[in-house]
N, C-alpha and C. Protein backbone atom coordinates (compact mmCIF):
# COMPACT_ATOMS: atom_id res chain seq x y z
N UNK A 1 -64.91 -35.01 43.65
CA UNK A 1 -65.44 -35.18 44.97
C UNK A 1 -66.85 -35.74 44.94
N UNK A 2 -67.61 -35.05 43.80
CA UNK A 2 -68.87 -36.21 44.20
C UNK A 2 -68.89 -37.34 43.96
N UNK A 3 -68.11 -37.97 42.75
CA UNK A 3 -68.02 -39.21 42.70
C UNK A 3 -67.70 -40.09 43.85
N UNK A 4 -66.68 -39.71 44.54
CA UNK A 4 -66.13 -40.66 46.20
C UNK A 4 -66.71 -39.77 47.14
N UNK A 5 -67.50 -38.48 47.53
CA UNK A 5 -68.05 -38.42 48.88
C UNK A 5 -69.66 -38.00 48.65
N UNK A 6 -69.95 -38.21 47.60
CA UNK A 6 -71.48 -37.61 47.32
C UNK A 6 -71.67 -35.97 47.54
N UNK A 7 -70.70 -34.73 47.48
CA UNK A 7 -71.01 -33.68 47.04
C UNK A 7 -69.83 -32.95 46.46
N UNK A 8 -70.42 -31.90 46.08
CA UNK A 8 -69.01 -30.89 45.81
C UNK A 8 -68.60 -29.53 46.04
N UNK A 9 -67.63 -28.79 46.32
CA UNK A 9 -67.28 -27.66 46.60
C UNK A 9 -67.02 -27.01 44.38
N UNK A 10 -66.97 -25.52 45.05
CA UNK A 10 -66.80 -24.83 44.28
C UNK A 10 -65.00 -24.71 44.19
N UNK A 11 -63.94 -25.47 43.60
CA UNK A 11 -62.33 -25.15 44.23
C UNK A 11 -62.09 -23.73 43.85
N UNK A 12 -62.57 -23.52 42.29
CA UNK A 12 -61.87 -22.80 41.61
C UNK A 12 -62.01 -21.49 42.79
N UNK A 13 -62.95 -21.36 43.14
CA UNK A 13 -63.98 -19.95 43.88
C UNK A 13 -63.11 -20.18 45.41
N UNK A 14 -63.23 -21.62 45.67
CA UNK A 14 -62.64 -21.40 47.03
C UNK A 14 -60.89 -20.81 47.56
N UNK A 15 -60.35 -20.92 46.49
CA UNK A 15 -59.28 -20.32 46.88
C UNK A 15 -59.19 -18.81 46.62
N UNK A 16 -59.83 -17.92 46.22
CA UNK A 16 -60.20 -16.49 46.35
C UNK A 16 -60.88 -16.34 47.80
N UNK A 17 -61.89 -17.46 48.13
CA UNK A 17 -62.56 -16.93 49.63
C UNK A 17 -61.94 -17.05 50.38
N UNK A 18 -60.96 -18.29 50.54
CA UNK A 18 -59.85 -18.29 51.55
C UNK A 18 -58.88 -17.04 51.63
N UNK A 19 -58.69 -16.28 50.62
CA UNK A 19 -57.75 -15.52 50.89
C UNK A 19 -58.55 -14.09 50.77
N UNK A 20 -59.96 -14.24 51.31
CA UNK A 20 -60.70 -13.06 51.84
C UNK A 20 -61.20 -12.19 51.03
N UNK A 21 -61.45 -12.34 49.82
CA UNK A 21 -61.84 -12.07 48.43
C UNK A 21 -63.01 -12.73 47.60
N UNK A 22 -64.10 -12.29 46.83
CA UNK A 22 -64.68 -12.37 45.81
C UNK A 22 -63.94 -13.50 45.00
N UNK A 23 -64.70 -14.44 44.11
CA UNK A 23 -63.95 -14.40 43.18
C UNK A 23 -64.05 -13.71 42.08
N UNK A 24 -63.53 -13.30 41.12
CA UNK A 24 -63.66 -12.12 40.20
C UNK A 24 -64.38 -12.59 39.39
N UNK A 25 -64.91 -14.07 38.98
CA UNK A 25 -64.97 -14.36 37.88
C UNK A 25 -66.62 -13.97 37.92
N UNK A 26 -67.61 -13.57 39.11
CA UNK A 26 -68.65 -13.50 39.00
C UNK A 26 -69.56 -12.69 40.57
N UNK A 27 -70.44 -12.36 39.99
CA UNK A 27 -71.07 -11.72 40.69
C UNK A 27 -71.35 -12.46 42.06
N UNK A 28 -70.69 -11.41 43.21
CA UNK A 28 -70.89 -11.06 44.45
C UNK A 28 -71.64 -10.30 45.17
N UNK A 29 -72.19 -10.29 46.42
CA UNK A 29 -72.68 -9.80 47.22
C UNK A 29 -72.08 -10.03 48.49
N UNK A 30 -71.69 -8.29 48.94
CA UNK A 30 -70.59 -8.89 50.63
C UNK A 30 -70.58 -8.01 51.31
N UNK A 31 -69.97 -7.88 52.67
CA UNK A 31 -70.53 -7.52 53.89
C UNK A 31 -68.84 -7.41 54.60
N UNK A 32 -68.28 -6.02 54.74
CA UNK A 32 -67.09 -5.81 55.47
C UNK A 32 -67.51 -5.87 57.00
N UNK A 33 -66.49 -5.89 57.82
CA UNK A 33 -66.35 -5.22 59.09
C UNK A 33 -65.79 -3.41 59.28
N UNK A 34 -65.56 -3.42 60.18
CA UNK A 34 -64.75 -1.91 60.54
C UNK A 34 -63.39 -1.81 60.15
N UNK A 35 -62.70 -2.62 60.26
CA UNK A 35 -61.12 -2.91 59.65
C UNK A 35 -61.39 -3.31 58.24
N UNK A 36 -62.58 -2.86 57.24
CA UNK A 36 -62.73 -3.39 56.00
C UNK A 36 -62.21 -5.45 55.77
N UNK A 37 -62.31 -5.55 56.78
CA UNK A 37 -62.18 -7.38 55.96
C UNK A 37 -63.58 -8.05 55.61
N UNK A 38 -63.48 -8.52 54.54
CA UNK A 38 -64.70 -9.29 54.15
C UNK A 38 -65.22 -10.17 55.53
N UNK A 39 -66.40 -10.58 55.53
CA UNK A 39 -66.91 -11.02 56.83
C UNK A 39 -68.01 -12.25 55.79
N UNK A 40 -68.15 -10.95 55.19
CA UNK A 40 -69.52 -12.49 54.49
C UNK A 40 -69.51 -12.10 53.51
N UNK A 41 -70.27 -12.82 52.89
CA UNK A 41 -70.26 -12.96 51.29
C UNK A 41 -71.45 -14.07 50.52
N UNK A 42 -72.03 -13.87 49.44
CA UNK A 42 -72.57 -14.91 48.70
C UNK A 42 -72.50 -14.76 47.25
N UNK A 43 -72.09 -15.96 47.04
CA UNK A 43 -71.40 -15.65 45.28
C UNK A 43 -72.29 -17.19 44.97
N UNK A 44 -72.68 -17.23 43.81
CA UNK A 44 -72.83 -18.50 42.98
C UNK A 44 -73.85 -19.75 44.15
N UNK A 45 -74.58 -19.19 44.72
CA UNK A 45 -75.79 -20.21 45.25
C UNK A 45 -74.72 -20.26 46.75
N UNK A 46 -73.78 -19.87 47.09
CA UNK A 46 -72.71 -20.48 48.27
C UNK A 46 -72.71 -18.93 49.17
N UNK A 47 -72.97 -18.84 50.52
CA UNK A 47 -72.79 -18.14 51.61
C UNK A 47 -71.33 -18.12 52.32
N UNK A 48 -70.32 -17.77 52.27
CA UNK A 48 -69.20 -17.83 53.00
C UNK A 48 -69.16 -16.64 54.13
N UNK A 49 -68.72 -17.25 54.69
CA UNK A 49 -69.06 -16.43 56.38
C UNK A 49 -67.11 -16.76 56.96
N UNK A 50 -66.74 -15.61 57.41
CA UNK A 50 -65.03 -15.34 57.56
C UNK A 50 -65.50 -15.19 59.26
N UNK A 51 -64.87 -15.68 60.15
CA UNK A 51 -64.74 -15.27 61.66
C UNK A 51 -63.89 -15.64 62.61
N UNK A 52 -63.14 -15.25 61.43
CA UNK A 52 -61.64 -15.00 62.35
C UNK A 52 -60.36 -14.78 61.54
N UNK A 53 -60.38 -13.62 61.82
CA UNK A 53 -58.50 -13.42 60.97
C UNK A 53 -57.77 -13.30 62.06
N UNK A 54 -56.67 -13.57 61.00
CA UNK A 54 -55.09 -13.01 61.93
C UNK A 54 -53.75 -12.73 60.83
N UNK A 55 -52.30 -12.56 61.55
CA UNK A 55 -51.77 -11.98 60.66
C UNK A 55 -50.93 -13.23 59.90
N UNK A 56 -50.59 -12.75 58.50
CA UNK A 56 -50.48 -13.77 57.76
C UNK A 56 -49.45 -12.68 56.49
N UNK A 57 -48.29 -13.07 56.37
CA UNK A 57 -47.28 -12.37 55.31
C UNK A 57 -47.52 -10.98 55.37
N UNK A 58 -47.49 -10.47 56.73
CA UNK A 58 -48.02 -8.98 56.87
C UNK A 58 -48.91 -8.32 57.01
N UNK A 59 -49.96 -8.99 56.63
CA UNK A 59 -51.30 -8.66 56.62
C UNK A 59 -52.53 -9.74 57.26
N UNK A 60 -53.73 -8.60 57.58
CA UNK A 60 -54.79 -9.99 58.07
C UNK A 60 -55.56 -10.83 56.93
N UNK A 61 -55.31 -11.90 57.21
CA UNK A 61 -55.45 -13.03 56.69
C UNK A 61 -56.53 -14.01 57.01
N UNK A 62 -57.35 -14.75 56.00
CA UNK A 62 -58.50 -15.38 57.00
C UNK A 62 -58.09 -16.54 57.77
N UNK A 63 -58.98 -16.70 59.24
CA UNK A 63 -58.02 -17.64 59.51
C UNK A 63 -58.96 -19.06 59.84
N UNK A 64 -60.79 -18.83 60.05
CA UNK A 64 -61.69 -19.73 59.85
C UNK A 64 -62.15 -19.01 58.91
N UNK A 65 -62.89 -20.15 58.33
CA UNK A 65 -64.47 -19.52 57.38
C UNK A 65 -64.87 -20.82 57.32
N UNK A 66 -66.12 -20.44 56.51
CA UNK A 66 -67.41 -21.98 56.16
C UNK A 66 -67.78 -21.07 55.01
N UNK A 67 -68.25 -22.28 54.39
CA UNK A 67 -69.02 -21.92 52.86
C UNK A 67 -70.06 -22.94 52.90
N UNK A 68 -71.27 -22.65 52.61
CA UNK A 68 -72.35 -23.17 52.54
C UNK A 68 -73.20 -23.13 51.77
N UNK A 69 -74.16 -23.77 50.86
CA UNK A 69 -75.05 -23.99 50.25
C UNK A 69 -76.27 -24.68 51.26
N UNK A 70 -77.32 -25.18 49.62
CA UNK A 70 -78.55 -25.87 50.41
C UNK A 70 -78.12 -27.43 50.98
N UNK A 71 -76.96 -28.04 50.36
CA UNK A 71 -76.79 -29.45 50.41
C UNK A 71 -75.62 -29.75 51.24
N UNK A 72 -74.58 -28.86 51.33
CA UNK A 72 -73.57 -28.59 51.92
C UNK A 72 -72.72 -27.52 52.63
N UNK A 73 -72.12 -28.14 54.16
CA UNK A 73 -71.18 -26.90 54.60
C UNK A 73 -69.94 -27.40 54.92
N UNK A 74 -68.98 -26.35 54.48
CA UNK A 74 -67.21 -26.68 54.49
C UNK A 74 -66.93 -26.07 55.02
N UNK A 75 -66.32 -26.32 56.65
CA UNK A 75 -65.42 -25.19 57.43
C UNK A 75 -63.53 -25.59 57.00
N UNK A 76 -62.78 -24.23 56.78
CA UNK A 76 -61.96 -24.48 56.89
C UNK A 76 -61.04 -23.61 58.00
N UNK A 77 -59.87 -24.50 58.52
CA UNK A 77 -59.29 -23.69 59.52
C UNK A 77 -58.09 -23.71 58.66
N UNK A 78 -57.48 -22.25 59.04
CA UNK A 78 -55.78 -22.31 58.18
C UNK A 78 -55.03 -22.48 59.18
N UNK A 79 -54.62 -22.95 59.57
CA UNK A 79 -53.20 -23.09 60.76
C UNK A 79 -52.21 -21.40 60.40
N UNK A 80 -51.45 -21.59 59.61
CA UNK A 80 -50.57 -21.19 58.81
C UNK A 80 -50.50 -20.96 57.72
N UNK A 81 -50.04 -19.28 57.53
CA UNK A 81 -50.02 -18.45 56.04
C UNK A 81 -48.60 -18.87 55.73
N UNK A 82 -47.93 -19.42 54.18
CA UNK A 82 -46.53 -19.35 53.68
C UNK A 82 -46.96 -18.89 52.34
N UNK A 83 -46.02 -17.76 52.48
CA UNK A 83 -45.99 -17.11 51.18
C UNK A 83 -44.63 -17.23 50.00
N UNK A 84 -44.75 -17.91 49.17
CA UNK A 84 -43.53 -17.54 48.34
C UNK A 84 -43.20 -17.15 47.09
N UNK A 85 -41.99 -16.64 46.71
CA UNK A 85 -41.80 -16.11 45.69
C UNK A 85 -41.53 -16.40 44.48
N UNK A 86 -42.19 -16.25 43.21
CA UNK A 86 -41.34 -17.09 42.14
C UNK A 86 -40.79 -16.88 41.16
């Protein structure tokens, strides 16, 4: 990604924040709500901020967030949770 848009996301990390989680591989700092769902978070120089779940394979699921640094911010919206089995 920086080569064709001039910055970059963290992927490996971002698919743990999408699914409302730390990533394990490194030190966190985070911030539940009352229903315990992650809400915020800052891992690795990046701020991720969750505001809005819903339900998703049974459970709440994130359904916006943004991740941000000093140079960059990535909102993502999930439409739709599919879960499968393998």
């Amino acid at each position: 990604m920086r080569h064709r848009y001039g910055w970059t996301i963290p992927v490996a990390s971002l698919r743990y924040w999408a699914l409302g989680i730390p990533d394990p591989s490194m030190a966190a700092l985070t911030d539940f709500d009352e229903q315990d769902r992650l809400v915020r978070l800052e891992q690795s120089n990046w701020i991720v901020e969750i505001s809005r779940y819903r339900e998703g394979g049974g459970q709440q699921m994130p359904r916006i967030l943004s991740a941000t640094n000093p140079d960059t911010r990535v909102r993502m919206v999930i439409d739709r949770w599919l879960f499968f089995d393998r």
